[in-house]
Protein backbone atom coordinates (compact mmCIF):
# COMPACT_ATOMS: atom_id res chain seq x y z
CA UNK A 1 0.00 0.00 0.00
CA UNK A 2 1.26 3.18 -0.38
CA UNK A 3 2.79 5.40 2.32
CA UNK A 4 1.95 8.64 0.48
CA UNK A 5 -1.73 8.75 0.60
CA UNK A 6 -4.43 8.85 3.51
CA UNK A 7 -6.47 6.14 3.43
CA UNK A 8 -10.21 5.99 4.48
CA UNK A 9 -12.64 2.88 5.08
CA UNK A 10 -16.06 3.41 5.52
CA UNK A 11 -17.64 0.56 7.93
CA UNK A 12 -21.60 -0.29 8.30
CA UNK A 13 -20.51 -3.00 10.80
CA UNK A 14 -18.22 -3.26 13.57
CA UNK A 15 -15.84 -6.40 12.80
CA UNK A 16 -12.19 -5.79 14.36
CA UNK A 17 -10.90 -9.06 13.09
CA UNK A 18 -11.27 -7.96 9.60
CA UNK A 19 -9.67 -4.36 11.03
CA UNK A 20 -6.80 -5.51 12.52
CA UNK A 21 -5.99 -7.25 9.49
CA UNK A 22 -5.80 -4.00 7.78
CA UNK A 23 -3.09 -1.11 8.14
CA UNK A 24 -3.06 0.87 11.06
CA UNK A 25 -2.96 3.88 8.58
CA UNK A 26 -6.53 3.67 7.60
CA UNK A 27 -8.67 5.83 8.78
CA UNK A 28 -12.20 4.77 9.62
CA UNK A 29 -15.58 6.32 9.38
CA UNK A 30 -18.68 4.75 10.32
CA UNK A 31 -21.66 5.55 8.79
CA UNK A 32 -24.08 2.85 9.66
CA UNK A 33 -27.02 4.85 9.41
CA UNK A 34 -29.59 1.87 10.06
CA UNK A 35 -28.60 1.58 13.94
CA UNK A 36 -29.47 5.26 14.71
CA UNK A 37 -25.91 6.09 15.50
CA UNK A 38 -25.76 3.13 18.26
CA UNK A 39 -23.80 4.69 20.76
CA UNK A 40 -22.51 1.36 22.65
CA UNK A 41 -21.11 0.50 19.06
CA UNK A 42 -19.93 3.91 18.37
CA UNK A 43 -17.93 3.11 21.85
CA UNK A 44 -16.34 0.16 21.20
CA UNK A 45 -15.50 1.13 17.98
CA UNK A 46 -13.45 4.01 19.07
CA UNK A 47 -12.27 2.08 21.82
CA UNK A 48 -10.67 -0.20 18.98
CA UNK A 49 -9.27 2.73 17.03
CA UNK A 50 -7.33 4.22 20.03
CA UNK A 51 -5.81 1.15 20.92
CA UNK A 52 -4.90 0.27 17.59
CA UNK A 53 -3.65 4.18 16.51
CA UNK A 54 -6.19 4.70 13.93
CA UNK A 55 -8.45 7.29 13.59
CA UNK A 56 -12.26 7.62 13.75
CA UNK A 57 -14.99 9.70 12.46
CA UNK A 58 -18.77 9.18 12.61
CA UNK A 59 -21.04 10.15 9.92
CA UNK A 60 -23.27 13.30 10.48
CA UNK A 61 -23.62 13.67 14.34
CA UNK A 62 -21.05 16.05 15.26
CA UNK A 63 -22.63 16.52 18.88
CA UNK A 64 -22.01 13.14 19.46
CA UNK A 65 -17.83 12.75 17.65
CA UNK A 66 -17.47 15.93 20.22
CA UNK A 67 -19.39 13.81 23.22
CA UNK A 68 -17.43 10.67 22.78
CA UNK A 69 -13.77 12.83 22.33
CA UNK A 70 -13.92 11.10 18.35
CA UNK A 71 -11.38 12.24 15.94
CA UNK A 72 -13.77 14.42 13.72
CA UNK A 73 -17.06 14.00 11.80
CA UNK A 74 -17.89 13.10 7.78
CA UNK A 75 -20.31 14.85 6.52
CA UNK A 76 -21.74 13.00 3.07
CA UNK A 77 -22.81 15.07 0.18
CA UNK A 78 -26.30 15.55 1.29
CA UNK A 79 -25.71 17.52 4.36
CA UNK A 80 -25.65 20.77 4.06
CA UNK A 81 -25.73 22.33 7.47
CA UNK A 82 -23.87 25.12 8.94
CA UNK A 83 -24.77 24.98 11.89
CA UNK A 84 -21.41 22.99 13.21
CA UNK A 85 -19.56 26.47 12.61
CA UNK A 86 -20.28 27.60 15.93
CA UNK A 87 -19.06 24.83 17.63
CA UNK A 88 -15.96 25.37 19.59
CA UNK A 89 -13.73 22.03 18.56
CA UNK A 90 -10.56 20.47 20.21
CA UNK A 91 -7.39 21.43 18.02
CA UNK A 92 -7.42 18.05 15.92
CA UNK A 93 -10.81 17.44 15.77
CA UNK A 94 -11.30 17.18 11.73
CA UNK A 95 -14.33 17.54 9.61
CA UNK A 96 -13.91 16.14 6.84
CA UNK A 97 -16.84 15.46 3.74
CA UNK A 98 -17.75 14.51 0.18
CA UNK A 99 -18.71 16.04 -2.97
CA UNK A 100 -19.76 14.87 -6.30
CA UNK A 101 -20.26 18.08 -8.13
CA UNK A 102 -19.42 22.11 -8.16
CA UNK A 103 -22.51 22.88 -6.17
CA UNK A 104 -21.75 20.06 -3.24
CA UNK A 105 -18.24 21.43 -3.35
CA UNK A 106 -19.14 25.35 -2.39
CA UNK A 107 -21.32 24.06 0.12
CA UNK A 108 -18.29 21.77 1.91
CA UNK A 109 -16.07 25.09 1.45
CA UNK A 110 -18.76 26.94 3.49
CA UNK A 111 -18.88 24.04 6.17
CA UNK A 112 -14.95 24.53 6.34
CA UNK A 113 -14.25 21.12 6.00
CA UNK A 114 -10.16 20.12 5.64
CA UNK A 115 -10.56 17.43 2.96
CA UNK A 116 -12.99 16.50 0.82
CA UNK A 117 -13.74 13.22 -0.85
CA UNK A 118 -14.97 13.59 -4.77
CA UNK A 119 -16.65 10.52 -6.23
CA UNK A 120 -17.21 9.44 -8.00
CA UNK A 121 -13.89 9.28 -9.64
CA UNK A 122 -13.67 5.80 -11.31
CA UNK A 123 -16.62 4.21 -13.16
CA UNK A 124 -18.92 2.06 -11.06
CA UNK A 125 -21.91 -0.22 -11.87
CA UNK A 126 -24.96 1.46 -12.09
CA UNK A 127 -23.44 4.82 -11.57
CA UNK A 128 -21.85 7.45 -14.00
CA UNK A 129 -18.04 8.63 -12.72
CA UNK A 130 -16.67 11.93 -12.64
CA UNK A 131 -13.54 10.56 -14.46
CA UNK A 132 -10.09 11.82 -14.15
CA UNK A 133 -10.66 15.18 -15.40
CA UNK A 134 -13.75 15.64 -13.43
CA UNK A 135 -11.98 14.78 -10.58
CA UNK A 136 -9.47 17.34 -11.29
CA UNK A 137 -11.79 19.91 -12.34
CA UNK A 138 -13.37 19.76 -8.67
CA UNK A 139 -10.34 19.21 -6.95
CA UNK A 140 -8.51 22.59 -8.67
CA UNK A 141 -12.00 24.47 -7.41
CA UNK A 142 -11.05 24.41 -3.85
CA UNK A 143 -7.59 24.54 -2.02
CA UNK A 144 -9.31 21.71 0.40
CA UNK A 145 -7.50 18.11 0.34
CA UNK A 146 -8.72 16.41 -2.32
CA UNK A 147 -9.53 12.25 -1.45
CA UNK A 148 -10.88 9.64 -4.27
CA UNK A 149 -13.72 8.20 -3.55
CA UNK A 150 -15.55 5.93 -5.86
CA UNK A 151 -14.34 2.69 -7.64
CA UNK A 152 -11.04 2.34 -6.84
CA UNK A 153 -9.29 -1.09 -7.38
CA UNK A 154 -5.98 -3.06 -8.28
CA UNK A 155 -6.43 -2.06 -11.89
CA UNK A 156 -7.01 1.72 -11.07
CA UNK A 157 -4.59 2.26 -7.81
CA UNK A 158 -1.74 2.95 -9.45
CA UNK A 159 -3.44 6.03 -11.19
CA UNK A 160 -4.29 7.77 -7.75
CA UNK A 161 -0.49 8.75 -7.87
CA UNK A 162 -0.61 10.93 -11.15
CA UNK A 163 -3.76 12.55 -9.68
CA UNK A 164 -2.05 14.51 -7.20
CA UNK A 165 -4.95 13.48 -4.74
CA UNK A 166 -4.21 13.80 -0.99
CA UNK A 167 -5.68 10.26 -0.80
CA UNK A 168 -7.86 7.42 -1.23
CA UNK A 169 -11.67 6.22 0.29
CA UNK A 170 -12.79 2.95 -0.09
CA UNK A 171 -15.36 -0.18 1.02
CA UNK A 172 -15.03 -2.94 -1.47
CA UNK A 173 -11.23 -2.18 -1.92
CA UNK A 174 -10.71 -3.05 1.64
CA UNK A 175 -13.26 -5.86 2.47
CA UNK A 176 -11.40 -7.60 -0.75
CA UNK A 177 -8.30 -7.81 2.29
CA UNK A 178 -10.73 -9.55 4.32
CA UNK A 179 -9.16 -13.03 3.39
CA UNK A 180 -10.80 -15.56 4.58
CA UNK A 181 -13.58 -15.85 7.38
C-alpha cells in the first residue's frame, strides 16, 4: 500500500478481526445509518481505534464525535448544514466530507471542512463517474485536500499517484483484504 496517501474505510458494521488485518494507517468512518448512531457500538468502535492508533470519524452527528472525544465528523454530500460552525472544537478534531459536483463542493467550502472526498472518480456499476478530469476539475475548485472516492481497485490504484490526490476512500477495496472468514 502506499505510504503517500491517507487512506479511508467506511464501515456499516463493527468487525475488528477484519480491522486488525488491515493497516493501522486507515482511517475509519462509520456511517451505519440503520442503527441510529448506536452509541454502545460507536464506543467500542473508538475504543478499537485508540488502541490500535487509527483514527475515527462518525457520519453526520457532530454533537455526538465531540461527546465521545472522536477524531472528527464526515459529513456525506447531502448535508448541508452550517450549523457545526459555531461549535468550539478540540485542536485536531477534523471535519472532513464529500462532494460529487461544483454545487456540493461550495457548500463543503462553506462548512470549512479540511478534505474533501470527490466521487465518484472511477466508473462504477450502475453509476456514472466523474472521471479523471472531473476529478481534477473539482479538486482545482477548492484549495481543500482532495480524497478519491468511488471505484477504486488493483487495476485503477496505481493512477491515484498521477492525480495529485491527498488520498484514497474505499469499502469494497478493503473488504477484498478480508481473506478468509
Amino acid at each position: 500500500m502506499h505510504n503517500f496517501l491517507k487512506q479511508y474505510y467506511f464501515i456499516n458494521k463493527f468487525n475488528p478481526d477484519h480491522l486488525n488485518n488491515l493497516s493501522k494507517n486507515i482511517g475509519i468512518i462509520y456511517r451505519n445509518y440503520s442503527e441510529n448512531n448506536n452509541i454502545l457500538t460507536i464506543k467500542r468502535i473508538s475504543q478499537f481505534c485508540k488502541s490500535s492508533g487509527r483514527k475515527f470519524y462518525i457520519s453526520n452527528n457532530i454533537k455526538l464525535a465531540i461527546k465521545l472525544d472522536l477524531d472528527g465528523v464526515y459529513f456525506p454530500s447531502f448535508e448541508r448544514s452550517l450549523v457545526h460552525n459555531c461549535y468550539n472544537l478540540k485542536k485536531n478534531f477534523k471535519i472532513i466530507g464529500s462532494a460529487h459536483n461544483l454545487f456540493e463542493m461550495n457548500i463543503k467550502k462553506k462548512q470549512k471542512i479540511s478534505e474533501v472526498f470527490i466521487s465518484p472518480v472511477f466508473k462504477k456499476k450502475g453509476r456514472n463517474a466523474l472521471g479523471i478530469y472531473g476529478f481534477i476539475k473539482l479538486r482545482n475548485s477548492s484549495n481543500i485536500k482532495s480524497i478519491i472516492l468511488g471505484g477504486v481497485d488493483n487495476s485503477n490504484f496505481n493512477k491515484l499517484k498521477n492525480l495529485k490526490c491527498y488520498g484514497f476512500a474505499a469499502i469494497n477495496f478493503f473488504d477484498k483484504k478480508k481473506g478468509p472468514s
